[in-house]
PDB file of N, CA and C in Angstrom:
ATOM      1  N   UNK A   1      -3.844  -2.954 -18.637  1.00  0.00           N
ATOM      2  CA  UNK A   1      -3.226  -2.210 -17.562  1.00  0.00           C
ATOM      3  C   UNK A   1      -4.038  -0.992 -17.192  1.00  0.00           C
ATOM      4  N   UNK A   2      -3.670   0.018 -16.363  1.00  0.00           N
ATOM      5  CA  UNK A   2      -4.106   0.725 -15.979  1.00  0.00           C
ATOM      6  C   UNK A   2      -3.503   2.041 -15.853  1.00  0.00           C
ATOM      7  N   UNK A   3      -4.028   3.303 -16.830  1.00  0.00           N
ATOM      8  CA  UNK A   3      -4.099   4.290 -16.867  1.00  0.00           C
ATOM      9  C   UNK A   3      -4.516   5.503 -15.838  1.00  0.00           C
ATOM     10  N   UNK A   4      -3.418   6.758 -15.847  1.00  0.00           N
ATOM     11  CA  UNK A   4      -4.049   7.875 -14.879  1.00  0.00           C
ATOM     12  C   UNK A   4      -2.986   7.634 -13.485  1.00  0.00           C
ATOM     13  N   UNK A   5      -3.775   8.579 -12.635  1.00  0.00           N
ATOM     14  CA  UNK A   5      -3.148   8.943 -11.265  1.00  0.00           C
ATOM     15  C   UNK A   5      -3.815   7.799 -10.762  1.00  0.00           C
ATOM     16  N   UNK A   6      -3.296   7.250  -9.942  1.00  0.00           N
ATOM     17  CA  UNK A   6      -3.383   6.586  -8.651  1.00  0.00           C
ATOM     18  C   UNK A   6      -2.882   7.001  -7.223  1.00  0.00           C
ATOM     19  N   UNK A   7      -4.316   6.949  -6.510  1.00  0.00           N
ATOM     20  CA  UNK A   7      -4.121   7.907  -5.431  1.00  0.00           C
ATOM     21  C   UNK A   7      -4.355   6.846  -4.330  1.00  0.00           C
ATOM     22  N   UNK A   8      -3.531   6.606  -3.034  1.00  0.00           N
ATOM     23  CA  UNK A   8      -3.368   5.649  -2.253  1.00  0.00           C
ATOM     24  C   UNK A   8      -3.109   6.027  -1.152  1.00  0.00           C
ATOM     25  N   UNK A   9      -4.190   5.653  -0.154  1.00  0.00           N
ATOM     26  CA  UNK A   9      -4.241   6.276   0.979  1.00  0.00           C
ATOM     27  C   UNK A   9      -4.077   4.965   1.973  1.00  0.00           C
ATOM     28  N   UNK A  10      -3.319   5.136   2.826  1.00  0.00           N
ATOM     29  CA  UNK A  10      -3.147   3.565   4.002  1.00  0.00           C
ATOM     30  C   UNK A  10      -3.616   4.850   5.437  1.00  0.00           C
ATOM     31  N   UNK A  11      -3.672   4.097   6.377  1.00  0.00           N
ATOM     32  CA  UNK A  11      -3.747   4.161   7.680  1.00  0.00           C
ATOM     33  C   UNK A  11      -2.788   2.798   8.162  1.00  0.00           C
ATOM     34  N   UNK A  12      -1.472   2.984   8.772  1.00  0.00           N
ATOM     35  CA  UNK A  12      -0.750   1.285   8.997  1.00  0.00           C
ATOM     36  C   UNK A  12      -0.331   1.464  10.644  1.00  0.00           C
ATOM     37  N   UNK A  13      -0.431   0.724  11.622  1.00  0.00           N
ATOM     38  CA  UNK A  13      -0.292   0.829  12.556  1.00  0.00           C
ATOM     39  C   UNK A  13       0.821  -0.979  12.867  1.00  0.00           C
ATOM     40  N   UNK A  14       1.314  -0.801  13.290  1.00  0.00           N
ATOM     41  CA  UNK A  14       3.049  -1.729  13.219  1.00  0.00           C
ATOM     42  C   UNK A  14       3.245  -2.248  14.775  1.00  0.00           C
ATOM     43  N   UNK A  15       3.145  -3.210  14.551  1.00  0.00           N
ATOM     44  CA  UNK A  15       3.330  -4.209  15.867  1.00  0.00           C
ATOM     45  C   UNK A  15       4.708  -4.156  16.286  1.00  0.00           C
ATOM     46  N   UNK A  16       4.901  -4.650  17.656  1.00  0.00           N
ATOM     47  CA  UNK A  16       6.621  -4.918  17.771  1.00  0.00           C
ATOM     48  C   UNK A  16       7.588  -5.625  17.315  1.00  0.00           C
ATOM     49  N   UNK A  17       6.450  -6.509  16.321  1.00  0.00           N
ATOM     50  CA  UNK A  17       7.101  -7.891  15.944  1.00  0.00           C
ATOM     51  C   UNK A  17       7.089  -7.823  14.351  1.00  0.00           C
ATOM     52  N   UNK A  18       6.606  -6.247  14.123  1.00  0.00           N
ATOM     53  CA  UNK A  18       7.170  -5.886  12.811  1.00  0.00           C
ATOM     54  C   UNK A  18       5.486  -6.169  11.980  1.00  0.00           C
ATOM     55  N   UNK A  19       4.669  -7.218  12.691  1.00  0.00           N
ATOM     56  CA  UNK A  19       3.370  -7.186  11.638  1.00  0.00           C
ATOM     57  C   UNK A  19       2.627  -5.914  11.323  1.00  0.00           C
ATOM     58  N   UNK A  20       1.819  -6.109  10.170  1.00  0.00           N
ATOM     59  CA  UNK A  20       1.363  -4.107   9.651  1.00  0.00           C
ATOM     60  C   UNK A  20      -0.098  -4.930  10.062  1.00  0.00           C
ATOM     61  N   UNK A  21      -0.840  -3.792   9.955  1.00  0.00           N
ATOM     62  CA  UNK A  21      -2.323  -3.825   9.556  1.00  0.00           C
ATOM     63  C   UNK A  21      -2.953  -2.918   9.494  1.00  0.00           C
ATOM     64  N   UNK A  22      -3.821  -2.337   9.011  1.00  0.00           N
ATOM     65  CA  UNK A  22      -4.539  -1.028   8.592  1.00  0.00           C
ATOM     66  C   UNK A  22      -5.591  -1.519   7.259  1.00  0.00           C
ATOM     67  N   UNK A  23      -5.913   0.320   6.897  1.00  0.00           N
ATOM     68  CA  UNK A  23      -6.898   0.380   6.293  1.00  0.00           C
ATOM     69  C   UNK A  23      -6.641   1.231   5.141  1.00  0.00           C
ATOM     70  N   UNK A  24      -7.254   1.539   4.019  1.00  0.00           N
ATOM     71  CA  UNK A  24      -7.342   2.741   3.804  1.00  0.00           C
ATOM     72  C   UNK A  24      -8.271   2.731   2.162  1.00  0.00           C
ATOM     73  N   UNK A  25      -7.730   3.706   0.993  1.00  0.00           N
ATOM     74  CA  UNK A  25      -8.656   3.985   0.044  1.00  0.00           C
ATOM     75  C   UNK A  25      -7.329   3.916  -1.022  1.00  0.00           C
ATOM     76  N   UNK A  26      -8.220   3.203  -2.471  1.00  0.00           N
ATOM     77  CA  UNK A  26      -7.743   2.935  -3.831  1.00  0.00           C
ATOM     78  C   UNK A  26      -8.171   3.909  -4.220  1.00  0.00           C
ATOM     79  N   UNK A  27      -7.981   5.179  -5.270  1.00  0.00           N
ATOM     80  CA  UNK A  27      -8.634   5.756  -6.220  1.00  0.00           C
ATOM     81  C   UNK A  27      -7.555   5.651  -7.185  1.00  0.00           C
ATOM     82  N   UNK A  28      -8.565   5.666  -8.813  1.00  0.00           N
ATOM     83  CA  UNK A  28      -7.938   5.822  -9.844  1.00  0.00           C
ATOM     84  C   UNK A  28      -9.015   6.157 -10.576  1.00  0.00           C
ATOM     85  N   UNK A  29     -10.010   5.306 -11.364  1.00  0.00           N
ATOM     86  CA  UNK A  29     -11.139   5.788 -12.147  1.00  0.00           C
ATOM     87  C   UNK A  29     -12.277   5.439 -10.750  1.00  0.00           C
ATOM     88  N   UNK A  30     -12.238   5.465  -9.868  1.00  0.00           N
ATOM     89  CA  UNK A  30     -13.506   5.266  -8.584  1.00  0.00           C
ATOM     90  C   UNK A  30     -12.817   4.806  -7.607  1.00  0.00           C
ATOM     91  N   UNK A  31     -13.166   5.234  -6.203  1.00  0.00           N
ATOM     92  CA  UNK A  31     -12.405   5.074  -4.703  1.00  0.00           C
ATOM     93  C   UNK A  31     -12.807   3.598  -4.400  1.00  0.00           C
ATOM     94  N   UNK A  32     -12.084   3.077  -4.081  1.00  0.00           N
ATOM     95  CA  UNK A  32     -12.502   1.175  -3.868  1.00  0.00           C
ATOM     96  C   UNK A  32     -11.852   0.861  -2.480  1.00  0.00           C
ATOM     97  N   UNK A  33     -12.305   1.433  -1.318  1.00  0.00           N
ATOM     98  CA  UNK A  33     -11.966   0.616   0.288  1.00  0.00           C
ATOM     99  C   UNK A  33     -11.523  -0.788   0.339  1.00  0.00           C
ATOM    100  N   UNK A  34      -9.728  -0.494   0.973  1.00  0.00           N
ATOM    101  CA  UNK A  34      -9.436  -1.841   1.369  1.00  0.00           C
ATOM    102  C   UNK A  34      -9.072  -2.194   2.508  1.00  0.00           C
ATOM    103  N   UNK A  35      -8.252  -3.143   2.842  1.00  0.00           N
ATOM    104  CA  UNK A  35      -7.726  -3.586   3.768  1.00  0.00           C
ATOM    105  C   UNK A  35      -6.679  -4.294   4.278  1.00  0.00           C
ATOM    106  N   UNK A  36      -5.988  -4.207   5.122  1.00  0.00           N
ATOM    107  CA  UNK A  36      -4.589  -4.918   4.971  1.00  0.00           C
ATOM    108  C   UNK A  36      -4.541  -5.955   5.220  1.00  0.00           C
ATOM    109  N   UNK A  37      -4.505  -7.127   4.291  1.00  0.00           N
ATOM    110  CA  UNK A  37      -5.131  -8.889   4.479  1.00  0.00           C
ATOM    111  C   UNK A  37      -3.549  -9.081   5.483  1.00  0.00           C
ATOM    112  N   UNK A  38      -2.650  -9.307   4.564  1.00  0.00           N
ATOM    113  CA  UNK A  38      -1.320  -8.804   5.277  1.00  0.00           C
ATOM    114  C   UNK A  38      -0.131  -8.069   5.059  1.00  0.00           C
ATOM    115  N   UNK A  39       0.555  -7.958   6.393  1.00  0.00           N
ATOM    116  CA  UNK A  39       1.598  -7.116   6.300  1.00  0.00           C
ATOM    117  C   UNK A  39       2.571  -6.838   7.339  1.00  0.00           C
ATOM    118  N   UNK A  40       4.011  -6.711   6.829  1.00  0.00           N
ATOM    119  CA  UNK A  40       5.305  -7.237   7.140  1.00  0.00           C
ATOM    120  C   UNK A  40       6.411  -5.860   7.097  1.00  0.00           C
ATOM    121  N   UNK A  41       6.942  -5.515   8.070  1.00  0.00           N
ATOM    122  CA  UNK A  41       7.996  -4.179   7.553  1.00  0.00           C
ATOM    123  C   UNK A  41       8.994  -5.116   8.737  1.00  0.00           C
ATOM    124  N   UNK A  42       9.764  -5.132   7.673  1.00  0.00           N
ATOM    125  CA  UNK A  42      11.255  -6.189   8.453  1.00  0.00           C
ATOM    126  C   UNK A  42      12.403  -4.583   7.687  1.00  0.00           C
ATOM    127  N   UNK A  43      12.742  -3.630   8.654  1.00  0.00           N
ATOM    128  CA  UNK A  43      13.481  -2.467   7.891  1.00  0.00           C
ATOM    129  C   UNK A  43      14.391  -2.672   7.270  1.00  0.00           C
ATOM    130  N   UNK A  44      14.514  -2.704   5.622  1.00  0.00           N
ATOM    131  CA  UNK A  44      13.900  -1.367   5.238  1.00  0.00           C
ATOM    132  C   UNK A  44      12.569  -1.678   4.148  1.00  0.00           C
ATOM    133  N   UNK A  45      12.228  -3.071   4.446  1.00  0.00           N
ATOM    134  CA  UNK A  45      11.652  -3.777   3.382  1.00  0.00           C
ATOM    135  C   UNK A  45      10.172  -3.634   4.264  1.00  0.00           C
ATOM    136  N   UNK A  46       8.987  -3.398   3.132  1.00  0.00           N
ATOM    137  CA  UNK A  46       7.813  -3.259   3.724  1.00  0.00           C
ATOM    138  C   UNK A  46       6.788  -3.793   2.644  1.00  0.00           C
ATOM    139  N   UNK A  47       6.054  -5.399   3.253  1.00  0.00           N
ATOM    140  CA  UNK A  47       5.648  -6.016   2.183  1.00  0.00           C
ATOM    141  C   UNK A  47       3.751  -6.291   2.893  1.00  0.00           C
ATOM    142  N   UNK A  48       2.973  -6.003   1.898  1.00  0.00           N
ATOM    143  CA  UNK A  48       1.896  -5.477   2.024  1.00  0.00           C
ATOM    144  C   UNK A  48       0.756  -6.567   0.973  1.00  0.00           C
ATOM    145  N   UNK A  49      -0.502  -7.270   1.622  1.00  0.00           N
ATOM    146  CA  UNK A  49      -1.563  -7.618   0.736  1.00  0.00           C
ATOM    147  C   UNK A  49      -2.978  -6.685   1.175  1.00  0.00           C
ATOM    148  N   UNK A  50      -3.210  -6.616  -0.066  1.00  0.00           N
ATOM    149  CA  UNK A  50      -3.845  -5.369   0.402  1.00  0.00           C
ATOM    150  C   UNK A  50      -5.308  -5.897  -0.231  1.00  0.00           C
ATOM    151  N   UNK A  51      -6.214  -5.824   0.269  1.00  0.00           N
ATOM    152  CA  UNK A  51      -7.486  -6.576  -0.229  1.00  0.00           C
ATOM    153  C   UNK A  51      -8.786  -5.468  -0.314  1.00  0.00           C
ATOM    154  N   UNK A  52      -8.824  -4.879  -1.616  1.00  0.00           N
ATOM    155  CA  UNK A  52      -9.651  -4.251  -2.378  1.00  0.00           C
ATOM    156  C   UNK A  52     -11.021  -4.686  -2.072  1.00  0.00           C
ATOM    157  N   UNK A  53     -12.364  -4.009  -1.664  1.00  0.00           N
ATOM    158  CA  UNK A  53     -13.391  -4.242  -1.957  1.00  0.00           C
ATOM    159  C   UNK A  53     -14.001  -5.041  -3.217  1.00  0.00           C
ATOM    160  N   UNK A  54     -14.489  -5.991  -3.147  1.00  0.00           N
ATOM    161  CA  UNK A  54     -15.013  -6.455  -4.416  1.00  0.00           C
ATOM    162  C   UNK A  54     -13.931  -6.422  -5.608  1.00  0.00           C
ATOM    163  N   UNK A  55     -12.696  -6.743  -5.145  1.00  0.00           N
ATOM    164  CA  UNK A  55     -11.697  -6.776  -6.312  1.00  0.00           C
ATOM    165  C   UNK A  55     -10.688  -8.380  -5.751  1.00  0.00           C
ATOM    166  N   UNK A  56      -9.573  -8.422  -6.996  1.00  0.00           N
ATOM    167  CA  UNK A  56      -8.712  -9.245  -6.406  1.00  0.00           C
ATOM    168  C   UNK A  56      -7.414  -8.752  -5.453  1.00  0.00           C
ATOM    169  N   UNK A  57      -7.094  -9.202  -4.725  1.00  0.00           N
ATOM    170  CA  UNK A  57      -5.863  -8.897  -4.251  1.00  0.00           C
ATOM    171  C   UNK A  57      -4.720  -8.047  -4.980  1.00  0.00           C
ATOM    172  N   UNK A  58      -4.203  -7.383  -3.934  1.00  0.00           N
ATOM    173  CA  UNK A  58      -3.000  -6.574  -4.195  1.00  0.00           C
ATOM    174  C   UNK A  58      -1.688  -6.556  -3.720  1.00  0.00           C
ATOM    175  N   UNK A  59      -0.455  -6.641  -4.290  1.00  0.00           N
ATOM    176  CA  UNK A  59       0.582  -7.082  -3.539  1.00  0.00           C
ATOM    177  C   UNK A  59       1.387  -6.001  -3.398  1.00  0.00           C
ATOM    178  N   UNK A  60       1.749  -4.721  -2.468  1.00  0.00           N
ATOM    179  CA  UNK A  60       2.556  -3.699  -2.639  1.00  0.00           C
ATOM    180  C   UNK A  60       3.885  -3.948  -1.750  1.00  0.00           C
ATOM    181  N   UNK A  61       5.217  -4.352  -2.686  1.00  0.00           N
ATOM    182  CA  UNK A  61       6.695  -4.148  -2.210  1.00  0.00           C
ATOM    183  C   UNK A  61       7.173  -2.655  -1.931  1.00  0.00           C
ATOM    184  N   UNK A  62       7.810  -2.203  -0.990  1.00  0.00           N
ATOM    185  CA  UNK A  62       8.185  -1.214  -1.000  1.00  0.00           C
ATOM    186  C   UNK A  62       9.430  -1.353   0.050  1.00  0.00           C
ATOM    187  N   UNK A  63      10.260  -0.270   0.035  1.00  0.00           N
ATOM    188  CA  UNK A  63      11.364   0.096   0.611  1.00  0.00           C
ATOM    189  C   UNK A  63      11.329   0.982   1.196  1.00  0.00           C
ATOM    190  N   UNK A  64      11.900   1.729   2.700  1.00  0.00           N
ATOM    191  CA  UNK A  64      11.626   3.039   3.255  1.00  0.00           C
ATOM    192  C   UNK A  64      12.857   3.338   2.702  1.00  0.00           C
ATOM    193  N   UNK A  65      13.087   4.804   2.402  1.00  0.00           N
ATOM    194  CA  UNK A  65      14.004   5.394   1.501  1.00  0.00           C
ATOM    195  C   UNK A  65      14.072   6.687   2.830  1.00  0.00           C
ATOM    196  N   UNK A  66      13.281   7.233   3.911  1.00  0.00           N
ATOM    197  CA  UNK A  66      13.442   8.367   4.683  1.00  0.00           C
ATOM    198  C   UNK A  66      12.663   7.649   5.479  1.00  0.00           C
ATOM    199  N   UNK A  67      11.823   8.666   6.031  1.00  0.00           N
ATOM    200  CA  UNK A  67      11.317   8.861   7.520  1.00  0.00           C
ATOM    201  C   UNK A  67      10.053   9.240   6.568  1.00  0.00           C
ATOM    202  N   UNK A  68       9.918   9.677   5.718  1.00  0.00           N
ATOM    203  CA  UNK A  68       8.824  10.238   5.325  1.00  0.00           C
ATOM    204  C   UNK A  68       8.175   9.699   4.370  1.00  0.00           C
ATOM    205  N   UNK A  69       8.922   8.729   3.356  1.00  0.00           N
ATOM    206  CA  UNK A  69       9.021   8.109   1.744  1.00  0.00           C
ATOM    207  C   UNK A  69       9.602   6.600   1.887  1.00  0.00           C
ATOM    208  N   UNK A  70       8.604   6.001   1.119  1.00  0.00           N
ATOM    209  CA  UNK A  70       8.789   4.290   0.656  1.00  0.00           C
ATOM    210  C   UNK A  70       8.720   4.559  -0.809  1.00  0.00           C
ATOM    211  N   UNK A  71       9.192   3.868  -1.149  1.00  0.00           N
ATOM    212  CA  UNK A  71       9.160   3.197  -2.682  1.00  0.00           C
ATOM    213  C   UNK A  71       8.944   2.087  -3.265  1.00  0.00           C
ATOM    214  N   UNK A  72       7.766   1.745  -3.921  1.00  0.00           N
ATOM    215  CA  UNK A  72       7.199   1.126  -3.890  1.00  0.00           C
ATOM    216  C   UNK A  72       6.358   0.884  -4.899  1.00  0.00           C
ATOM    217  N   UNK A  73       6.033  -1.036  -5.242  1.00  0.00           N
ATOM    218  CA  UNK A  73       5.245  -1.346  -6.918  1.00  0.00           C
ATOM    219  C   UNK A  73       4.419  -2.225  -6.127  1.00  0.00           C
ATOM    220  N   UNK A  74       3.259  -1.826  -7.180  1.00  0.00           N
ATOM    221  CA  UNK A  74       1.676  -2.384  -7.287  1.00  0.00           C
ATOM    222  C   UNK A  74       1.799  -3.619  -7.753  1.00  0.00           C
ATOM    223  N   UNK A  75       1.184  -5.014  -7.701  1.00  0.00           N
ATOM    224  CA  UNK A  75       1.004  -5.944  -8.297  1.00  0.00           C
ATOM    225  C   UNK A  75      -0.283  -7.071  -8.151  1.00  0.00           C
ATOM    226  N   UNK A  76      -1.208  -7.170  -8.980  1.00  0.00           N
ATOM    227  CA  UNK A  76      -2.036  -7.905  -9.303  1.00  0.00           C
ATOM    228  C   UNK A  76      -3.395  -7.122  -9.633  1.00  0.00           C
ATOM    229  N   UNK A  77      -4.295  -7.570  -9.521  1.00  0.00           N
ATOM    230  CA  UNK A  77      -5.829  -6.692  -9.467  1.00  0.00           C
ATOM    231  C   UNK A  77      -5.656  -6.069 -10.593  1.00  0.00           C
ATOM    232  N   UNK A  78      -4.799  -6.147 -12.104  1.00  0.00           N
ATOM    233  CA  UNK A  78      -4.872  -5.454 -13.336  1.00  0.00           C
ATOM    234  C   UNK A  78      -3.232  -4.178 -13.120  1.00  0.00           C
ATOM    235  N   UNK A  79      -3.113  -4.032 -12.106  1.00  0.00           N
ATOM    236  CA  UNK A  79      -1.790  -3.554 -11.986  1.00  0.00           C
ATOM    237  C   UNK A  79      -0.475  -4.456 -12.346  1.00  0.00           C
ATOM    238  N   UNK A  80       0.409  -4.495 -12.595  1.00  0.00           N
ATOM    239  CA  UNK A  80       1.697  -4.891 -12.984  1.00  0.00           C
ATOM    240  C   UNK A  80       2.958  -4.282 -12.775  1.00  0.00           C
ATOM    241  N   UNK A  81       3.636  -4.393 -11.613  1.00  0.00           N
ATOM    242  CA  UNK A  81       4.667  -4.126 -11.476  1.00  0.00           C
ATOM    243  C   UNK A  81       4.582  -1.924 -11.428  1.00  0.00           C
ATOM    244  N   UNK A  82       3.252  -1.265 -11.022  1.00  0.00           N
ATOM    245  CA  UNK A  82       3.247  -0.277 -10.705  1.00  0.00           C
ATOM    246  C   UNK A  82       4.013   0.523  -9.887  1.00  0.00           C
ATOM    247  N   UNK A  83       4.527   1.442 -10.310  1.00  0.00           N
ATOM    248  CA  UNK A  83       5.915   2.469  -9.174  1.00  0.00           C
ATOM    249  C   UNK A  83       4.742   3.056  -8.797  1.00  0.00           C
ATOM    250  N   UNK A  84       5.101   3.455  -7.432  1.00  0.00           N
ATOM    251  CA  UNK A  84       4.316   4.179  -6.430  1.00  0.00           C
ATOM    252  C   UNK A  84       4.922   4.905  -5.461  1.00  0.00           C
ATOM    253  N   UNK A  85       4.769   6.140  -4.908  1.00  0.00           N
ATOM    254  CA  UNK A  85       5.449   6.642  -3.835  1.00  0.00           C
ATOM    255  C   UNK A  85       4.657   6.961  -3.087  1.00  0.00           C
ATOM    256  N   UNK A  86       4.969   6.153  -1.188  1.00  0.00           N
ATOM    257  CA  UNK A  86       4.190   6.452  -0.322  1.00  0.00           C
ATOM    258  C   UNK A  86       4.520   7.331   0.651  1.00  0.00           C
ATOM    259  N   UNK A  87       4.203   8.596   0.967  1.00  0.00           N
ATOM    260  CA  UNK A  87       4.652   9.611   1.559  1.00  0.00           C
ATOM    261  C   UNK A  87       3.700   9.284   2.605  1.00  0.00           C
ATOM    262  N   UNK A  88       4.597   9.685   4.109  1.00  0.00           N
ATOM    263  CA  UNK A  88       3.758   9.824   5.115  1.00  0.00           C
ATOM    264  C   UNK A  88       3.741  11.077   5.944  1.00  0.00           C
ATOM    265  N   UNK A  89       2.272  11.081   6.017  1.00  0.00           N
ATOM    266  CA  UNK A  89       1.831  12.293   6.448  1.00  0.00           C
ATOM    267  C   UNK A  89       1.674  12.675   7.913  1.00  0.00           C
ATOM    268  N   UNK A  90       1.421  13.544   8.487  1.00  0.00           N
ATOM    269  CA  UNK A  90       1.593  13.888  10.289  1.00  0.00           C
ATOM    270  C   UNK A  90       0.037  13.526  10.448  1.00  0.00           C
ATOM    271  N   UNK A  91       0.186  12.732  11.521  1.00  0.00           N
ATOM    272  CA  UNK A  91      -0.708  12.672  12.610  1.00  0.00           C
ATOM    273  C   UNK A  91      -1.292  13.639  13.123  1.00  0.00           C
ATOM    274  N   UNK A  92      -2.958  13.523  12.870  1.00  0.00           N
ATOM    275  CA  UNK A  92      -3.624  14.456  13.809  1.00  0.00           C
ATOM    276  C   UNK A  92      -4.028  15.670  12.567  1.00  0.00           C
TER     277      UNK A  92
END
Protein backbone atom coordinates (compact mmCIF):
# COMPACT_ATOMS: atom_id res chain seq x y z
CA UNK A 1 0.00 0.00 0.00
CA UNK A 2 0.82 3.35 0.09
CA UNK A 3 2.13 5.67 2.62
CA UNK A 4 2.14 9.72 3.26
CA UNK A 5 0.04 12.67 1.88
CA UNK A 6 -1.53 12.36 -1.26
CA UNK A 7 -1.98 15.39 -3.07
CA UNK A 8 -4.62 15.44 -6.03
CA UNK A 9 -5.14 17.93 -8.30
CA UNK A 10 -8.13 17.50 -11.23
CA UNK A 11 -9.09 20.22 -13.67
CA UNK A 12 -12.99 18.51 -14.58
CA UNK A 13 -15.08 20.24 -16.97
CA UNK A 14 -18.90 18.37 -17.10
CA UNK A 15 -20.96 17.95 -20.07
CA UNK A 16 -24.82 18.31 -20.05
CA UNK A 17 -25.19 14.81 -20.19
CA UNK A 18 -23.34 14.53 -16.98
CA UNK A 19 -19.90 13.04 -18.84
CA UNK A 20 -16.49 14.45 -16.86
CA UNK A 21 -13.22 14.86 -18.53
CA UNK A 22 -10.16 16.67 -17.49
CA UNK A 23 -6.75 16.58 -16.40
CA UNK A 24 -4.65 17.00 -13.68
CA UNK A 25 -1.54 15.84 -11.16
CA UNK A 26 -0.87 12.62 -8.68
CA UNK A 27 1.68 13.51 -6.01
CA UNK A 28 2.71 11.34 -3.20
CA UNK A 29 6.47 10.15 -3.31
CA UNK A 30 6.78 12.03 -7.18
CA UNK A 31 4.07 14.12 -9.31
CA UNK A 32 2.77 11.51 -12.04
CA UNK A 33 0.32 13.51 -14.84
CA UNK A 34 -2.97 12.03 -15.61
CA UNK A 35 -5.95 11.95 -17.28
CA UNK A 36 -9.53 11.40 -17.21
CA UNK A 37 -9.88 7.97 -19.31
CA UNK A 38 -13.48 8.26 -17.86
CA UNK A 39 -15.99 10.03 -16.14
CA UNK A 40 -19.58 10.18 -14.87
CA UNK A 41 -21.27 12.69 -12.12
CA UNK A 42 -24.99 11.41 -12.15
CA UNK A 43 -25.68 13.90 -8.62
CA UNK A 44 -24.58 13.16 -6.04
CA UNK A 45 -22.45 10.28 -7.25
CA UNK A 46 -19.18 11.15 -9.16
CA UNK A 47 -17.36 8.17 -10.73
CA UNK A 48 -13.93 8.76 -12.24
CA UNK A 49 -10.95 6.51 -14.31
CA UNK A 50 -8.26 8.26 -14.03
CA UNK A 51 -5.17 7.16 -16.11
CA UNK A 52 -1.75 7.88 -14.52
CA UNK A 53 1.27 8.39 -16.70
CA UNK A 54 3.18 5.26 -17.09
CA UNK A 55 1.09 3.64 -14.31
CA UNK A 56 -2.07 1.42 -14.06
CA UNK A 57 -5.38 2.79 -13.86
CA UNK A 58 -7.25 4.49 -11.18
CA UNK A 59 -10.75 4.24 -10.07
CA UNK A 60 -11.96 7.35 -7.83
CA UNK A 61 -15.82 6.97 -6.25
CA UNK A 62 -16.87 9.94 -4.70
CA UNK A 63 -19.97 11.73 -3.45
CA UNK A 64 -20.60 15.65 -3.48
CA UNK A 65 -21.25 16.32 0.18
CA UNK A 66 -21.41 20.64 -0.62
CA UNK A 67 -20.71 22.87 -3.33
CA UNK A 68 -17.24 22.82 -2.39
CA UNK A 69 -16.38 18.97 -1.05
CA UNK A 70 -16.69 15.28 -2.52
CA UNK A 71 -15.81 12.39 -0.69
CA UNK A 72 -14.14 10.14 -2.01
CA UNK A 73 -11.76 6.49 -2.32
CA UNK A 74 -8.81 5.68 -4.46
CA UNK A 75 -8.71 2.27 -6.06
CA UNK A 76 -6.16 0.31 -8.00
CA UNK A 77 -2.52 1.43 -9.16
CA UNK A 78 -1.31 0.05 -5.42
CA UNK A 79 -4.05 2.16 -3.72
CA UNK A 80 -6.95 0.27 -2.00
CA UNK A 81 -9.97 1.58 -1.08
CA UNK A 82 -8.09 5.21 -0.23
CA UNK A 83 -10.34 8.14 1.60
CA UNK A 84 -9.74 11.26 -0.12
CA UNK A 85 -11.22 14.70 0.06
CA UNK A 86 -11.75 16.73 -3.03
CA UNK A 87 -12.16 20.35 -2.34
CA UNK A 88 -12.91 22.71 -5.06
CA UNK A 89 -11.21 25.60 -5.59
CA UNK A 90 -12.29 29.19 -7.41
CA UNK A 91 -11.66 29.76 -10.79
CA UNK A 92 -9.23 32.10 -12.11
Amino acid sequence: GNNGTITLTLTLIEAADGTVTGSGNLAQDHNVALAVRVGTHVFPNLSLTLAPFGSYDLDLTGTVMSTTTIAATLNGSGYNNESIQLTRLPVG
